[in-house]
N, C-alpha and C. Protein backbone atom coordinates (compact mmCIF):
# COMPACT_ATOMS: atom_id res chain seq x y z
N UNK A 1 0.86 -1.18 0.00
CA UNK A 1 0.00 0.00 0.00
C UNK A 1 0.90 1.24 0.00
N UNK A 2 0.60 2.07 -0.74
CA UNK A 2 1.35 3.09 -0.55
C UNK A 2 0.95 4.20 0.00
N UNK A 3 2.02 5.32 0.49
CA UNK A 3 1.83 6.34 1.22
C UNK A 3 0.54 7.31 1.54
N UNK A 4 0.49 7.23 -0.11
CA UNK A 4 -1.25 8.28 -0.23
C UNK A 4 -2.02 7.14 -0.15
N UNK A 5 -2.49 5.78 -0.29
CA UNK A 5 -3.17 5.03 0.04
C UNK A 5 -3.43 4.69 1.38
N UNK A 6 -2.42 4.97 2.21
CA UNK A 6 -2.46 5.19 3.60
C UNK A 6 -3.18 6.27 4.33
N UNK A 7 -2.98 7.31 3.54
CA UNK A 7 -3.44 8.00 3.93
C UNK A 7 -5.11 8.49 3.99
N UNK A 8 -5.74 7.82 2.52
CA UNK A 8 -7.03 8.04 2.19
C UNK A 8 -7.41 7.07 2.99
N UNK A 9 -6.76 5.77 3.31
CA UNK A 9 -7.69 4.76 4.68
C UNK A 9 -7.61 5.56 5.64
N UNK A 10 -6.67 6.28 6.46
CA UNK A 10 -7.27 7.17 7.33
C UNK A 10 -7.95 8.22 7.09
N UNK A 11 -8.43 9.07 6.12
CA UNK A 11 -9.23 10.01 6.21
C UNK A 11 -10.59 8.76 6.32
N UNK A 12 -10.79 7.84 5.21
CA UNK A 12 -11.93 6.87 5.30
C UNK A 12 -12.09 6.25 6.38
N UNK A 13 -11.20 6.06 7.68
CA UNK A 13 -11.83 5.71 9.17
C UNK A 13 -11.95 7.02 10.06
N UNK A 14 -11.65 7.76 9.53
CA UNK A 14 -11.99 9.04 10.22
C UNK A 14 -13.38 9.07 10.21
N UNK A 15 -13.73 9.76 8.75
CA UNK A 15 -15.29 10.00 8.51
C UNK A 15 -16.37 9.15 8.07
N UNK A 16 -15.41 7.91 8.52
CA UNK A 16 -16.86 6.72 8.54
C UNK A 16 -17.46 6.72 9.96
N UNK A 17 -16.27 7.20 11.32
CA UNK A 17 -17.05 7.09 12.24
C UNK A 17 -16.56 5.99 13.09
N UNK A 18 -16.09 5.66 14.38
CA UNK A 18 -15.23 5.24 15.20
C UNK A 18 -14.33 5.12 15.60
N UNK A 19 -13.75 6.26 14.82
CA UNK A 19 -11.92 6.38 15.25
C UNK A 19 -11.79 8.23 15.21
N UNK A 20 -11.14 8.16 16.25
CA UNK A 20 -10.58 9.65 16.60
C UNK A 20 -9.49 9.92 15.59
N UNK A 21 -8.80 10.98 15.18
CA UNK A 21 -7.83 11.31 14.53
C UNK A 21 -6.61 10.86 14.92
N UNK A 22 -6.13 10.38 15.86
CA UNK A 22 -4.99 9.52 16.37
C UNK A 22 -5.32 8.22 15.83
N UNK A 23 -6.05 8.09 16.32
CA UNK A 23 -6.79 6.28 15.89
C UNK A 23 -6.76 5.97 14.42
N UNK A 24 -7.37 6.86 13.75
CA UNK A 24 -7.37 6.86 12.22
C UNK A 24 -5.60 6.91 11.60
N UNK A 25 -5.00 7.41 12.50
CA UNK A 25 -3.32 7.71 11.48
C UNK A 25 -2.67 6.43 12.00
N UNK A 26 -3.17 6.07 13.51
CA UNK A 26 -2.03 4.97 14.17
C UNK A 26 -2.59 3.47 12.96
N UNK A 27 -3.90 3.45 12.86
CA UNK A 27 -4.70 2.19 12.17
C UNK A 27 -3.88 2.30 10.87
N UNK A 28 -4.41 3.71 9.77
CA UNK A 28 -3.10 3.49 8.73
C UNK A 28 -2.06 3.05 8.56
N UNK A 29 -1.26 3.02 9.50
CA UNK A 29 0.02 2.87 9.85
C UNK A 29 0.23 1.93 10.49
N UNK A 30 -0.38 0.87 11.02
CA UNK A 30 -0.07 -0.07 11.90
C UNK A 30 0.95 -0.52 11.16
N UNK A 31 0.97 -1.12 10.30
CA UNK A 31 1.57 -2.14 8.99
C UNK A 31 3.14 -1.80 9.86
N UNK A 32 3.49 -0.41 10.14
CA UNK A 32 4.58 -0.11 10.30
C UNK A 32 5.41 -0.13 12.07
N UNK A 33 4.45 -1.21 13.21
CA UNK A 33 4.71 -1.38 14.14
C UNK A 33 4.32 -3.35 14.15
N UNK A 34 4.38 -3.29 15.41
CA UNK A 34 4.50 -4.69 15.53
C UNK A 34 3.12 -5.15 16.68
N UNK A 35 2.21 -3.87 16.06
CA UNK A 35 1.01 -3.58 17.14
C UNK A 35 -0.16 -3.91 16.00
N UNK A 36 -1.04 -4.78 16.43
CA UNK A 36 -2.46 -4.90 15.57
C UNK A 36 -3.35 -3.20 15.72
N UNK A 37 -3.85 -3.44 15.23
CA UNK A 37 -4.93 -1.98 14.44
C UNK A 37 -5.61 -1.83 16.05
N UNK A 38 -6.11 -2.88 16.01
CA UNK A 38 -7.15 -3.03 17.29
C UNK A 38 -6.03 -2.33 18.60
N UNK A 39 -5.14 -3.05 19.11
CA UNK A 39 -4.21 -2.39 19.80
C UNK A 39 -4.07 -0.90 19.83
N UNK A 40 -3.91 -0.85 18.26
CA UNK A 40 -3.36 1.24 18.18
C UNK A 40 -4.64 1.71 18.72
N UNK A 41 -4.98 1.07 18.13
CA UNK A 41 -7.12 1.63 18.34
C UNK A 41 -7.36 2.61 19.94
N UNK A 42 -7.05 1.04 20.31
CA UNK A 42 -7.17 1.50 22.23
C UNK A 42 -5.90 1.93 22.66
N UNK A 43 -4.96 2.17 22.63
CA UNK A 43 -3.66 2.88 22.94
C UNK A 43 -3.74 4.32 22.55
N UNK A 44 -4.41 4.66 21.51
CA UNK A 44 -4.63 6.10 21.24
C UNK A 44 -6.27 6.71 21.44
N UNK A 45 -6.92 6.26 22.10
CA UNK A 45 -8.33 6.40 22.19
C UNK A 45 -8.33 7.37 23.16
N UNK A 46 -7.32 8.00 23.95
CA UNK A 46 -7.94 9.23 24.82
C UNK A 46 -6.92 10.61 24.05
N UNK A 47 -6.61 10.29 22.51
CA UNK A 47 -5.56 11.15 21.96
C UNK A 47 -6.61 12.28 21.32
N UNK A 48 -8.14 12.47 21.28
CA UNK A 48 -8.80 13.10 20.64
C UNK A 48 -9.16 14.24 20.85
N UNK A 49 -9.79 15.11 20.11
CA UNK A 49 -10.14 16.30 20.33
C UNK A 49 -9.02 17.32 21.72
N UNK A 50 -7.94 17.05 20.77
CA UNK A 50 -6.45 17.59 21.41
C UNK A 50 -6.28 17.10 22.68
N UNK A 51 -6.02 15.98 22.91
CA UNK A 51 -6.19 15.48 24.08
C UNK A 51 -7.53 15.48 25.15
N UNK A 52 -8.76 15.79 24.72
CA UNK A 52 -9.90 15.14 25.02
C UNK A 52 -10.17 16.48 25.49
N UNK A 53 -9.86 17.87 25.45
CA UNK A 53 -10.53 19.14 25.65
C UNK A 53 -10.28 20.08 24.53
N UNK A 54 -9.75 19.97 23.16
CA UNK A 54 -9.42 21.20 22.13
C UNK A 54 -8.55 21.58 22.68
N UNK A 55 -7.30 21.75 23.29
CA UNK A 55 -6.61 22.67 24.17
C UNK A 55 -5.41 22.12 23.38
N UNK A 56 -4.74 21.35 23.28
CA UNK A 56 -3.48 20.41 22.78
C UNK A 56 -3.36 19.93 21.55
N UNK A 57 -2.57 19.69 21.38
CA UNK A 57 -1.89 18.84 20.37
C UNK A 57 -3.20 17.85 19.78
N UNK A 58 -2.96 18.12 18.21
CA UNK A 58 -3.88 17.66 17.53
C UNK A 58 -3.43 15.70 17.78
N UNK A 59 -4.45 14.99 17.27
CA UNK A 59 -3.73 13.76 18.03
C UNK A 59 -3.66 12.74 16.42
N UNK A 60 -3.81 13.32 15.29
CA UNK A 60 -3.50 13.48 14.25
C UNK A 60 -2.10 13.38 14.32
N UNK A 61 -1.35 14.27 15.13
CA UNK A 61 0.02 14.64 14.99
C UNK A 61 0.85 13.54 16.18
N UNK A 62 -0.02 13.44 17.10
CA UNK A 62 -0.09 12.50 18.34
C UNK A 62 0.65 11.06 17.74
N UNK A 63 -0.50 10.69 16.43
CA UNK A 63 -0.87 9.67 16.34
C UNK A 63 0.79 9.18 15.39
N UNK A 64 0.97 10.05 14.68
CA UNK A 64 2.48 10.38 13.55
C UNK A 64 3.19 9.77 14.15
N UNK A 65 3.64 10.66 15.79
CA UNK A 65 4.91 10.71 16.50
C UNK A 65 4.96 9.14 16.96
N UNK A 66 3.67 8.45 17.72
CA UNK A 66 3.61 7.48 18.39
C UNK A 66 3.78 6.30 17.60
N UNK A 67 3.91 6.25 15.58
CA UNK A 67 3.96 5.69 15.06
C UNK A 67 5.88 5.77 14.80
N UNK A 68 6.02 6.76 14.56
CA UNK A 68 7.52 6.93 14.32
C UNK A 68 8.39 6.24 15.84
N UNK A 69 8.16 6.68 16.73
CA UNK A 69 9.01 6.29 18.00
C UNK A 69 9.01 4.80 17.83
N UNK A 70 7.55 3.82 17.35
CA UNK A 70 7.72 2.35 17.27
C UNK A 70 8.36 2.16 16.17
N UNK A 71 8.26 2.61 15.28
CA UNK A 71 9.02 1.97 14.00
C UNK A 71 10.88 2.68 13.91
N UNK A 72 11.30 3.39 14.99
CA UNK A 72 12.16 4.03 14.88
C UNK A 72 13.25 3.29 16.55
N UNK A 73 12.40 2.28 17.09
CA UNK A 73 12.72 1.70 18.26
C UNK A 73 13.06 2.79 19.13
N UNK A 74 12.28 4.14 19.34
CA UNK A 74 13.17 5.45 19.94
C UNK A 74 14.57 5.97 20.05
N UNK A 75 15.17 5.40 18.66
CA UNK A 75 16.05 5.92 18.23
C UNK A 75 16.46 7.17 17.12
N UNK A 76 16.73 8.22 17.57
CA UNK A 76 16.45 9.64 16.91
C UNK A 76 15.01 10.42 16.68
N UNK A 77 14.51 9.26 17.51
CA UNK A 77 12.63 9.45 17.30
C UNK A 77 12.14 11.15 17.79
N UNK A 78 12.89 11.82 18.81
CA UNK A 78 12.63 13.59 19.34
C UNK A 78 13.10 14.30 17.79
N UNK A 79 14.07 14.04 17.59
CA UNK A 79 14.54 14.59 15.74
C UNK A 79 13.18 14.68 15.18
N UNK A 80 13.17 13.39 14.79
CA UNK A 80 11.96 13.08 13.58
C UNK A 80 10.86 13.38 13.87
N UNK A 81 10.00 13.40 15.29
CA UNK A 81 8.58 13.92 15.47
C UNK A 81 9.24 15.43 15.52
N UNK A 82 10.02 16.09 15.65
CA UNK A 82 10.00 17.41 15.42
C UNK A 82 10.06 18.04 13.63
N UNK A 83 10.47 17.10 13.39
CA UNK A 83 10.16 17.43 11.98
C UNK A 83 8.63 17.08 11.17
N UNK A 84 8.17 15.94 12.02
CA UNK A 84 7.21 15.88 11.64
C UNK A 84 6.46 16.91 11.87
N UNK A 85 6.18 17.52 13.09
CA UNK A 85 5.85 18.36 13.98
C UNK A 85 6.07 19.73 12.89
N UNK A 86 7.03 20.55 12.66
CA UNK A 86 7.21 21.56 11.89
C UNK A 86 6.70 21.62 10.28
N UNK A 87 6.72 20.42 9.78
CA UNK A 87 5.59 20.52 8.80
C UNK A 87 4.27 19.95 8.53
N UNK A 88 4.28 19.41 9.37
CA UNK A 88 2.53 19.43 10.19
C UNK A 88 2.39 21.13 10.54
N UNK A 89 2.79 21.77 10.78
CA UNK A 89 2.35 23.04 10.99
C UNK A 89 2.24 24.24 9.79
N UNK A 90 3.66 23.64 9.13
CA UNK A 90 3.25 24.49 7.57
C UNK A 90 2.32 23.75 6.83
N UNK A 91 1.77 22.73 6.90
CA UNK A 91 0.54 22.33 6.11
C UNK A 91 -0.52 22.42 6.63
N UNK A 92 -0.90 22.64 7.30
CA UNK A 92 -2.21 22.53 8.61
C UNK A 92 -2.39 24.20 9.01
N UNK A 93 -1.32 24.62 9.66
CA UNK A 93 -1.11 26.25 10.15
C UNK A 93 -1.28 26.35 11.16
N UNK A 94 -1.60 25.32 11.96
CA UNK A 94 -0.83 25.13 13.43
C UNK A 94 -0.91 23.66 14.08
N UNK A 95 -0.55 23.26 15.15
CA UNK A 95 -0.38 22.32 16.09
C UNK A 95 -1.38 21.98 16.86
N UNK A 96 -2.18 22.56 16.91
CA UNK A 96 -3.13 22.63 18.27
C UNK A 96 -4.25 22.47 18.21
N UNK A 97 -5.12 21.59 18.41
CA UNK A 97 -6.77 21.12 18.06
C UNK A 97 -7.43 22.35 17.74
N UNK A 98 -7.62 23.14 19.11
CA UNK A 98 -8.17 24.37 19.24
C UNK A 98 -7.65 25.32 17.89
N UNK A 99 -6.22 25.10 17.72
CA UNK A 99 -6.14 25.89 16.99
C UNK A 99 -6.72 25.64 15.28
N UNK A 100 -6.34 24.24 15.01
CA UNK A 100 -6.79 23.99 13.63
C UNK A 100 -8.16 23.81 13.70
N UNK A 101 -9.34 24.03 14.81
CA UNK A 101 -10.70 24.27 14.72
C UNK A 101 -10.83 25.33 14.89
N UNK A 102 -10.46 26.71 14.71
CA UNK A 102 -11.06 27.59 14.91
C UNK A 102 -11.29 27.96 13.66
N UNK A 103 -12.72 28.79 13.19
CA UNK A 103 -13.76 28.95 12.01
C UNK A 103 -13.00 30.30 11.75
N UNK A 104 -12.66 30.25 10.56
CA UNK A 104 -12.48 31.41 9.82
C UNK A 104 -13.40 31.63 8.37
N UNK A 105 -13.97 32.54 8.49
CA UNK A 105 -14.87 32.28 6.99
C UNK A 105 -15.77 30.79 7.09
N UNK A 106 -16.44 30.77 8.27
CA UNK A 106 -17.28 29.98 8.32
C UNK A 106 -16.02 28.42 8.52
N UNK A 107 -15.14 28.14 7.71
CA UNK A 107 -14.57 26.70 8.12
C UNK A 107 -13.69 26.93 8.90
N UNK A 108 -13.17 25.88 9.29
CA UNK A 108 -12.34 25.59 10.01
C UNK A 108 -10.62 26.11 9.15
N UNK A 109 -9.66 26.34 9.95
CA UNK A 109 -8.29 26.23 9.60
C UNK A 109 -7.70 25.47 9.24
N UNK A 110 -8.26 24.26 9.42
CA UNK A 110 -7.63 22.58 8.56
C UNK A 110 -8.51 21.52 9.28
N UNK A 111 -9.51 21.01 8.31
CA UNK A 111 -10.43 20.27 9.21
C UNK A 111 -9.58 18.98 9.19
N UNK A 112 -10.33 17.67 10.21
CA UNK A 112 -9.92 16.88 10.96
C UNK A 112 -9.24 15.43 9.75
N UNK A 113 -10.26 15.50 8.45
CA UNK A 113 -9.73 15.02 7.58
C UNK A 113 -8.48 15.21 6.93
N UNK A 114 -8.13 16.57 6.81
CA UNK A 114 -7.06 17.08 6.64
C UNK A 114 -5.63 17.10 7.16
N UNK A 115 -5.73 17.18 8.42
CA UNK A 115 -5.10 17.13 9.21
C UNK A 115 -4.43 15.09 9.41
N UNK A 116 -5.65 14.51 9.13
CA UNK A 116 -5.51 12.68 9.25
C UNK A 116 -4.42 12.82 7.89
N UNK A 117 -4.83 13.73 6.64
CA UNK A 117 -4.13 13.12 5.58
C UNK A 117 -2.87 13.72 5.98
N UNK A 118 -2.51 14.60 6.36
CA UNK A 118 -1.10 14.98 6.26
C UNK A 118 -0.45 14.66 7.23
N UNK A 119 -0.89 14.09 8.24
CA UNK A 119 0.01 13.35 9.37
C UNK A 119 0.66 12.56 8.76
N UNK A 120 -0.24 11.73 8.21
CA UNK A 120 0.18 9.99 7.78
C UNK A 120 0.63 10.51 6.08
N UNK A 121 0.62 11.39 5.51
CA UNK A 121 1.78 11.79 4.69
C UNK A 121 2.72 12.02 4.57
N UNK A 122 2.72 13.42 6.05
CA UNK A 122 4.41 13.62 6.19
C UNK A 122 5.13 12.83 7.16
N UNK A 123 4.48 11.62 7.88
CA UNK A 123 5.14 10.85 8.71
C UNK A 123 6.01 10.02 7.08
N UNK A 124 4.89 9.17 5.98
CA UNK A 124 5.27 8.33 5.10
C UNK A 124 6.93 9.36 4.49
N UNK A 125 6.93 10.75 3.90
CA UNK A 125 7.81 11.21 3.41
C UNK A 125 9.32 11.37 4.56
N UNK A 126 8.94 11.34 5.68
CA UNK A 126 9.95 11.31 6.71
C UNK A 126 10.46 9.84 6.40
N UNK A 127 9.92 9.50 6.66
CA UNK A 127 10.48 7.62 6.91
C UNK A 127 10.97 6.72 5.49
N UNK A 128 10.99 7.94 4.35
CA UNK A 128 11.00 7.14 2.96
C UNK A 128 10.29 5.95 2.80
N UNK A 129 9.03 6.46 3.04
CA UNK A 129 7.98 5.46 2.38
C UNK A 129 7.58 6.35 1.06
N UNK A 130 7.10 4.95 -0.04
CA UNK A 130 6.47 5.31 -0.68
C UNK A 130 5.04 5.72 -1.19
């Protein structure tokens, strides 16, 4: 499966409905830990709505880092979620639940789909996936 194919299964468990935006990028990505779907599922289930008040870290971005640290055995893994991290922010336009929900012109700043695709994009372009 490739990178953007990864990525459209997480926007498609996003907005089908039972997975939070962590949940949706960690499930994409399982392939790339040694953790079943179901596992990421419940390991990231309190990562939502910026840590379960809008206030934090989108869990979209949550979901990136927690995928990189396993597939990276936490080796150079603070590097790489910071990079993930810095262009997660130039594509999105910020970090922060609260922040990528706040309505400008009626939408949002990068809705939640959005945010699922470019996690699990720029995690795939970090890690030289294809």
């Amino acid at each position: 499966m490739t990178i953007s194919e990864r990525a459209e299964k997480a926007v498609q468990l996003k907005t089908m409905g039972g997975y939070n935006c962590s949940q949706a990028v960690t499930a994409a990505l399982a392939d790339q830990t040694d953790l079943t779907e179901e596992q990421l599922k419940n390991l990231t289930a309190g990562f939502c709505a910026g840590m379960g008040n809008l206030e934090a870290t989108c869990g979209a971005l949550i979901g990136a880092g927690m995928i990189a640290g396993l597939k990276s055995e936490g080796k150079g893994t603070l590097a790489l979620t910071r990079q993930i991290q810095e262009e997660f922010a130039d594509r999105c336009g910020a970090l922060r639940c609260k922040d990528l929900k706040a309505m400008t012109d009626g939408k949002p700043l990068c809705p939640c789909e959005e945010c699922v695709r470019n996690a699990v994009l720029i995690y795939g372009e970090k890690m030289g996936l294809a």
